[in-house]
N, C-alpha and C. Protein backbone atom coordinates (compact mmCIF):
# COMPACT_ATOMS: atom_id res chain seq x y z
N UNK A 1 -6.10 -11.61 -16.26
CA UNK A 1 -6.63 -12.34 -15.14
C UNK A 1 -5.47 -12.72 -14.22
N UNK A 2 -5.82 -12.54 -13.25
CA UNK A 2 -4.67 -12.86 -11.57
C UNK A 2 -4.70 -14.41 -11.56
N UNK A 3 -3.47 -14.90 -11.46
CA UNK A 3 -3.16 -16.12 -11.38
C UNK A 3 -3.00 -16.46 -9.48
N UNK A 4 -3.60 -17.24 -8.81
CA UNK A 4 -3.38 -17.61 -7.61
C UNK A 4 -2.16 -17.83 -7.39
N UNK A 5 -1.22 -17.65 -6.46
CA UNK A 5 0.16 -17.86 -6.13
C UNK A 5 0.49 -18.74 -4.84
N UNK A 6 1.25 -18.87 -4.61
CA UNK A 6 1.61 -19.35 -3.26
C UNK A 6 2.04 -18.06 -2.29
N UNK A 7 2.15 -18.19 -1.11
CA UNK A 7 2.79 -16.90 -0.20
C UNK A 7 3.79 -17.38 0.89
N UNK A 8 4.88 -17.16 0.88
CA UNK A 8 5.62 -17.29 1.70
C UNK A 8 5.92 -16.66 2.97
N UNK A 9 5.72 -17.10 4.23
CA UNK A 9 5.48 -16.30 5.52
C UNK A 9 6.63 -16.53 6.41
N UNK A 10 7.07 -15.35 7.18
CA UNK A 10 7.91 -15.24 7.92
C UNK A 10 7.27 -14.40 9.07
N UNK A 11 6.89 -15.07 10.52
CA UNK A 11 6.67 -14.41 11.72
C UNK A 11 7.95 -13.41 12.21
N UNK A 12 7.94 -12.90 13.22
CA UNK A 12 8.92 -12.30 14.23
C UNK A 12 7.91 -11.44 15.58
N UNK A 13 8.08 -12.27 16.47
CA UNK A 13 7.85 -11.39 17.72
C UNK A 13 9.01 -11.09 18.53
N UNK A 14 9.12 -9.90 18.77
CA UNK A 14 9.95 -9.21 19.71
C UNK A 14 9.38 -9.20 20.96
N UNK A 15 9.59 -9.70 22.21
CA UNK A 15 8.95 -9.53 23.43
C UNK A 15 9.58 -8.47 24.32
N UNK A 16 10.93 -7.72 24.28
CA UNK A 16 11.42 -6.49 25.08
C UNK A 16 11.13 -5.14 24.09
N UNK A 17 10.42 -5.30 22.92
CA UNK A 17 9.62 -4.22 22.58
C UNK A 17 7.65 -4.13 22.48
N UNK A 18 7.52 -5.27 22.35
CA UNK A 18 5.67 -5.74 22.84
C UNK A 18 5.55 -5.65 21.22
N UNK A 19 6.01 -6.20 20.44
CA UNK A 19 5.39 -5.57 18.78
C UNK A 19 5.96 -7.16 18.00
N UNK A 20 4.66 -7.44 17.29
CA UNK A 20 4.69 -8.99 16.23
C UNK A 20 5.04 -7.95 14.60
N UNK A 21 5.83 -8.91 13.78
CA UNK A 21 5.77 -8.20 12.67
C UNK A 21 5.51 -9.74 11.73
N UNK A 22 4.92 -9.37 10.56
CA UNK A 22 4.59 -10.38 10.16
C UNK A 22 5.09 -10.20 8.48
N UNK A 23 5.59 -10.87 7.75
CA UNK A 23 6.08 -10.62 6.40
C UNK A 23 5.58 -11.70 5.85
N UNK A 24 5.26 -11.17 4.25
CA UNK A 24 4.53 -11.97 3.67
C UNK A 24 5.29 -11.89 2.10
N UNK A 25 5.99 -12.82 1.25
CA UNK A 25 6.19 -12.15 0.17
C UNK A 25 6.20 -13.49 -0.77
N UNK A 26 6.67 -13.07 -2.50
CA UNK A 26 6.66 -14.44 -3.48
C UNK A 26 6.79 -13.14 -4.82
N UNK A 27 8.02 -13.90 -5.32
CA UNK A 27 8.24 -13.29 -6.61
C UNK A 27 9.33 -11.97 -6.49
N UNK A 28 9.91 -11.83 -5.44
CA UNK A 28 10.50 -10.61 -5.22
C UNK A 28 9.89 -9.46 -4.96
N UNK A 29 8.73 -9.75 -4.63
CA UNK A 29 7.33 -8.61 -3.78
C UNK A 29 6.91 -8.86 -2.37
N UNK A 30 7.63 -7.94 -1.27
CA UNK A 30 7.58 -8.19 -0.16
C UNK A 30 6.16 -7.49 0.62
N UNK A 31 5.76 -7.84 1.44
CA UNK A 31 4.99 -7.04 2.03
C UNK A 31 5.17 -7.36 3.65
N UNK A 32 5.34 -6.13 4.30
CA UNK A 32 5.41 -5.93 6.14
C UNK A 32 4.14 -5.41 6.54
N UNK A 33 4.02 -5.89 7.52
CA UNK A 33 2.61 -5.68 8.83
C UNK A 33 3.40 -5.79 10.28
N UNK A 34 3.15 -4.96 10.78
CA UNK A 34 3.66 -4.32 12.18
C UNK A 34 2.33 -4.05 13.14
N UNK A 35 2.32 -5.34 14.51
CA UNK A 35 1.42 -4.72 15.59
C UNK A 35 2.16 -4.09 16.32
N UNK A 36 1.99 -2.99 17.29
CA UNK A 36 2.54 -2.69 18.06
C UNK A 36 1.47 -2.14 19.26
N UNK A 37 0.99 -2.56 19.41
CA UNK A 37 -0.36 -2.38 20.88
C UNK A 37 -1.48 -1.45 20.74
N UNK A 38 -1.16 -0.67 19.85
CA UNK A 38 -2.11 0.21 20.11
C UNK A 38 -3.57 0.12 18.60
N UNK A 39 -4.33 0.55 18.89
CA UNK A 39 -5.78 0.28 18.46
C UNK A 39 -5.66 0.91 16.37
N UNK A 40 -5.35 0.04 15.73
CA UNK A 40 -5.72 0.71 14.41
C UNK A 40 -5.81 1.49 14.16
N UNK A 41 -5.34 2.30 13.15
CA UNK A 41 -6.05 3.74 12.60
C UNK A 41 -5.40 4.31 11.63
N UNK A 42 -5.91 4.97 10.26
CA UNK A 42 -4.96 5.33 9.32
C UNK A 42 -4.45 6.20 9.80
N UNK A 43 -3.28 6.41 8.64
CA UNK A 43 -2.36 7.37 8.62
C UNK A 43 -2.96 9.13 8.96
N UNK A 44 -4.09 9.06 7.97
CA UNK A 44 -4.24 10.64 7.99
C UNK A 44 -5.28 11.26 9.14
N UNK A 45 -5.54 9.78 9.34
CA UNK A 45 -6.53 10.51 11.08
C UNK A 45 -5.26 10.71 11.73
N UNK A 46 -4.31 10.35 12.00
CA UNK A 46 -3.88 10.36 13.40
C UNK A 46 -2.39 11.23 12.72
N UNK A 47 -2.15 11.19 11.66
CA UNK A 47 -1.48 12.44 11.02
C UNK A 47 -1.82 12.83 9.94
N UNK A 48 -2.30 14.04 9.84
CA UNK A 48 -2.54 14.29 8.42
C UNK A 48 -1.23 14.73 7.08
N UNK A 49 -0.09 14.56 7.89
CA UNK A 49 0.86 15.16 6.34
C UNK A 49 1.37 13.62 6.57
N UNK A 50 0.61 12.86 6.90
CA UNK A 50 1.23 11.32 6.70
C UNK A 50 0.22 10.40 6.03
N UNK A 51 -0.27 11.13 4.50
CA UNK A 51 -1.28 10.24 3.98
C UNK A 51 -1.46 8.99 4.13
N UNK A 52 -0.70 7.98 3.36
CA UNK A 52 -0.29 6.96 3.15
C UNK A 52 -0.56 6.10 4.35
N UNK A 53 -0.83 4.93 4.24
CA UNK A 53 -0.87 3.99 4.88
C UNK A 53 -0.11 2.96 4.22
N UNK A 54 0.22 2.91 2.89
CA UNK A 54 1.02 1.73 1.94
C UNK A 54 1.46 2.64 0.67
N UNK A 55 2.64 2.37 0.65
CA UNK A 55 2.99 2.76 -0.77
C UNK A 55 3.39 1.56 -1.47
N UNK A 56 2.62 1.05 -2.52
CA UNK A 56 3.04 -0.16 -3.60
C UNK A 56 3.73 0.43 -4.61
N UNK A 57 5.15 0.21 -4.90
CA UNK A 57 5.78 0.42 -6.41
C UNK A 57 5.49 -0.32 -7.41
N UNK A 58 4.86 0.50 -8.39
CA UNK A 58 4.65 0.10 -9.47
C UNK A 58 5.25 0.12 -11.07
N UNK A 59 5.66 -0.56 -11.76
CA UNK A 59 6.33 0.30 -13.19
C UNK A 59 5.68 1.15 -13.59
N UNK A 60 3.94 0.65 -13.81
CA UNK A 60 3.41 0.98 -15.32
C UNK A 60 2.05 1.86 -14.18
N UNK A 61 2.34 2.75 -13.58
CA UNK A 61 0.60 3.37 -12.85
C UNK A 61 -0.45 3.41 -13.36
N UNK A 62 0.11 4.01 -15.12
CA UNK A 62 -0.91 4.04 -16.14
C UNK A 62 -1.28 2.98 -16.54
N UNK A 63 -0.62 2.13 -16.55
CA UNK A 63 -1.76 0.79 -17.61
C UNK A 63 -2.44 0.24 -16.00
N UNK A 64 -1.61 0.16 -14.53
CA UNK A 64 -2.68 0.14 -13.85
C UNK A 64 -3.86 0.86 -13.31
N UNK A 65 -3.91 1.89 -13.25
CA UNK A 65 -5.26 2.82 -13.07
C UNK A 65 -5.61 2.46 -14.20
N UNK A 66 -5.68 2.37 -15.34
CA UNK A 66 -6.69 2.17 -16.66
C UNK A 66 -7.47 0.52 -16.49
N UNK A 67 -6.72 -0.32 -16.02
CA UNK A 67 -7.04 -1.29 -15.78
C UNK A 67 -8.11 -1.53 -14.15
N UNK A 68 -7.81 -0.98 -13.37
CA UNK A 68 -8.81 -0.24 -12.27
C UNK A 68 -9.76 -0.03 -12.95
N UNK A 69 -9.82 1.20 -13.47
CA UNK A 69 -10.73 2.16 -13.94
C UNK A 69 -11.70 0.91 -14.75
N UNK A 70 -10.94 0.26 -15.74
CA UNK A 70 -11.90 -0.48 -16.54
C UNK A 70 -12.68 -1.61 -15.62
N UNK A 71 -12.34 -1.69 -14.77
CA UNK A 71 -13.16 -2.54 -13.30
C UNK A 71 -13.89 -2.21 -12.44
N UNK A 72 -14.27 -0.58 -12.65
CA UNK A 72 -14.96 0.20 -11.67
C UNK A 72 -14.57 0.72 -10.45
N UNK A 73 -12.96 0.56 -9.75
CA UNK A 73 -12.94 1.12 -9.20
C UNK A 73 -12.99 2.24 -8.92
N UNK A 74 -13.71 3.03 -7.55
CA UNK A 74 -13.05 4.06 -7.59
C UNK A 74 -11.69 4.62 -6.82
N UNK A 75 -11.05 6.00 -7.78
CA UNK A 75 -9.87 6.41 -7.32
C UNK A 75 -10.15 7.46 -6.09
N UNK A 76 -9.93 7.86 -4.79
CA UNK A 76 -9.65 8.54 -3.88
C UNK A 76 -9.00 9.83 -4.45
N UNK A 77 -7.79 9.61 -5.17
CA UNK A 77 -6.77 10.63 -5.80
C UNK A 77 -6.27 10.07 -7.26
N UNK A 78 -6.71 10.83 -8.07
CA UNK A 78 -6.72 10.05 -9.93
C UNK A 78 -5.24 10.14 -10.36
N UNK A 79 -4.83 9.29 -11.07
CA UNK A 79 -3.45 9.43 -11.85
C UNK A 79 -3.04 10.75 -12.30
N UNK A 80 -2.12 11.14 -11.76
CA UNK A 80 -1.25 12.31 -11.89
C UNK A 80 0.27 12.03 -11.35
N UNK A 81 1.09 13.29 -11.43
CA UNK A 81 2.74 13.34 -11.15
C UNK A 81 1.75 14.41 -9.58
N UNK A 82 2.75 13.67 -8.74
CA UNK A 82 2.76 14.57 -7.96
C UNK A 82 3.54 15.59 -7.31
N UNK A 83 3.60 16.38 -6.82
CA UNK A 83 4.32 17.57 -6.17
C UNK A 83 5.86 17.49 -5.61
N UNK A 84 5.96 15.71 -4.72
CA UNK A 84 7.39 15.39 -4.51
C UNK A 84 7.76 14.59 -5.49
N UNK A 85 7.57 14.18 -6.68
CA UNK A 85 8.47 13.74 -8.08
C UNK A 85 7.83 12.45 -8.29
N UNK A 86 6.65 11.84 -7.77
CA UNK A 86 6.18 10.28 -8.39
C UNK A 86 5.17 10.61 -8.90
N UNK A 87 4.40 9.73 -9.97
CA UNK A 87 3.64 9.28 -10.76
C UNK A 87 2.84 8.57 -10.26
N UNK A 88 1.49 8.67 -9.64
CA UNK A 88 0.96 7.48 -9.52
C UNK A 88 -0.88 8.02 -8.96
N UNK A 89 -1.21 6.97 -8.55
CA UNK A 89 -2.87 6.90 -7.63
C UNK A 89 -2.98 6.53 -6.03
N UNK A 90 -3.93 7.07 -5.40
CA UNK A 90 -4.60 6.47 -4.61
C UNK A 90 -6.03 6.16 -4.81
N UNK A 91 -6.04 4.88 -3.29
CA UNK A 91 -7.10 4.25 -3.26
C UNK A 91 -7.57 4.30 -2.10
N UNK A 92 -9.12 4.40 -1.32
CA UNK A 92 -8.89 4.50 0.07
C UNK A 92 -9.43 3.23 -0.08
N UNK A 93 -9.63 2.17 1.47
CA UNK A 93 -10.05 1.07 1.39
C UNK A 93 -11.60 1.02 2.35
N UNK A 94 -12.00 0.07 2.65
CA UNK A 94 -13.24 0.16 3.25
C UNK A 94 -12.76 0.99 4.78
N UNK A 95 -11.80 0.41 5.23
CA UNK A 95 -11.37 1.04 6.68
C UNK A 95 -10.62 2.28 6.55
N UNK A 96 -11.06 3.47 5.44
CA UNK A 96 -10.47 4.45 5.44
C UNK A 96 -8.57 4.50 5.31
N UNK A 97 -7.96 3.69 4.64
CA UNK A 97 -6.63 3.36 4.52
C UNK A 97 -5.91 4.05 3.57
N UNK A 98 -5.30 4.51 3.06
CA UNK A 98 -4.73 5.09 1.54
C UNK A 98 -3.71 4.45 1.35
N UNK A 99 -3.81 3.62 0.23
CA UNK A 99 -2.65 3.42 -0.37
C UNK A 99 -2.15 3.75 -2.17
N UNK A 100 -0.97 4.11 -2.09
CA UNK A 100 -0.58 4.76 -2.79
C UNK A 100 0.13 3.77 -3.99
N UNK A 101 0.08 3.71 -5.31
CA UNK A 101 0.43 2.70 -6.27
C UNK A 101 1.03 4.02 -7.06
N UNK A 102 2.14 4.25 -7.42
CA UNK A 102 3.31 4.66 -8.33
C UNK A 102 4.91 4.48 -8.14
N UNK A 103 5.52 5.07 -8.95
CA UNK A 103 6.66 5.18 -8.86
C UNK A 103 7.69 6.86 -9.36
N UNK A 104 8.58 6.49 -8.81
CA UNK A 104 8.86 7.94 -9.13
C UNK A 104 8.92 8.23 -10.62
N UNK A 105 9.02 9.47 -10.89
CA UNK A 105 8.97 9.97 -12.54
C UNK A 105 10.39 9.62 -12.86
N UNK A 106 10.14 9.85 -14.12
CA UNK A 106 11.70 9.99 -14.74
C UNK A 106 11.82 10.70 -15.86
């Protein structure tokens, strides 16, 4: 079970480039969000050899997809090694997003 956390926030607007970035992190797990003017849209509409919309590093892919799995999600792309050397899953999200949870092999 997920324990509620606190989140620590750091703004930045740049006004001689028009783009807010917003960082969010706690525990040594960062996460970035970047506006930059123009209208939403995943990665693979608007490029397709640019799946990804998020890559999360993970240790363990396997005990997380099993732990997914035992929750019903579904996977987009199922646990496997893939073709450029990581281990891991995707997920798409309601807004068509992919994000990617592995880490490289070893």
């Amino acid at each position: 079970m997920c324990k509620r956390r606190s989140v620590n926030r750091w703004h930045h607007f740049d006004e001689q480039r028009s783009h807010k970035l917003r960082k969010l992190g706690n525990d040594g797990a960062m996460i970035m969000v970047k506006s930059v003017g123009v209208e939403p849209l995943p990665n693979c509409e608007r490029q397709t050899e640019a799946r990804w919309d998020a890559y999360l590093h993970v240790p363990d892919p396997d005990t997380l997809a099993a732990e997914f799995a035992s929750r019903g999600v579904s996977f987009s792309l199922p646990l496997k090694d893939t073709h450029d050397g990581l281990r891991g899953f995707e997920l798409r999200d309601a807004d068509g997003y992919v994000l990617f949870f592995g880490r490289p092999r070893t």
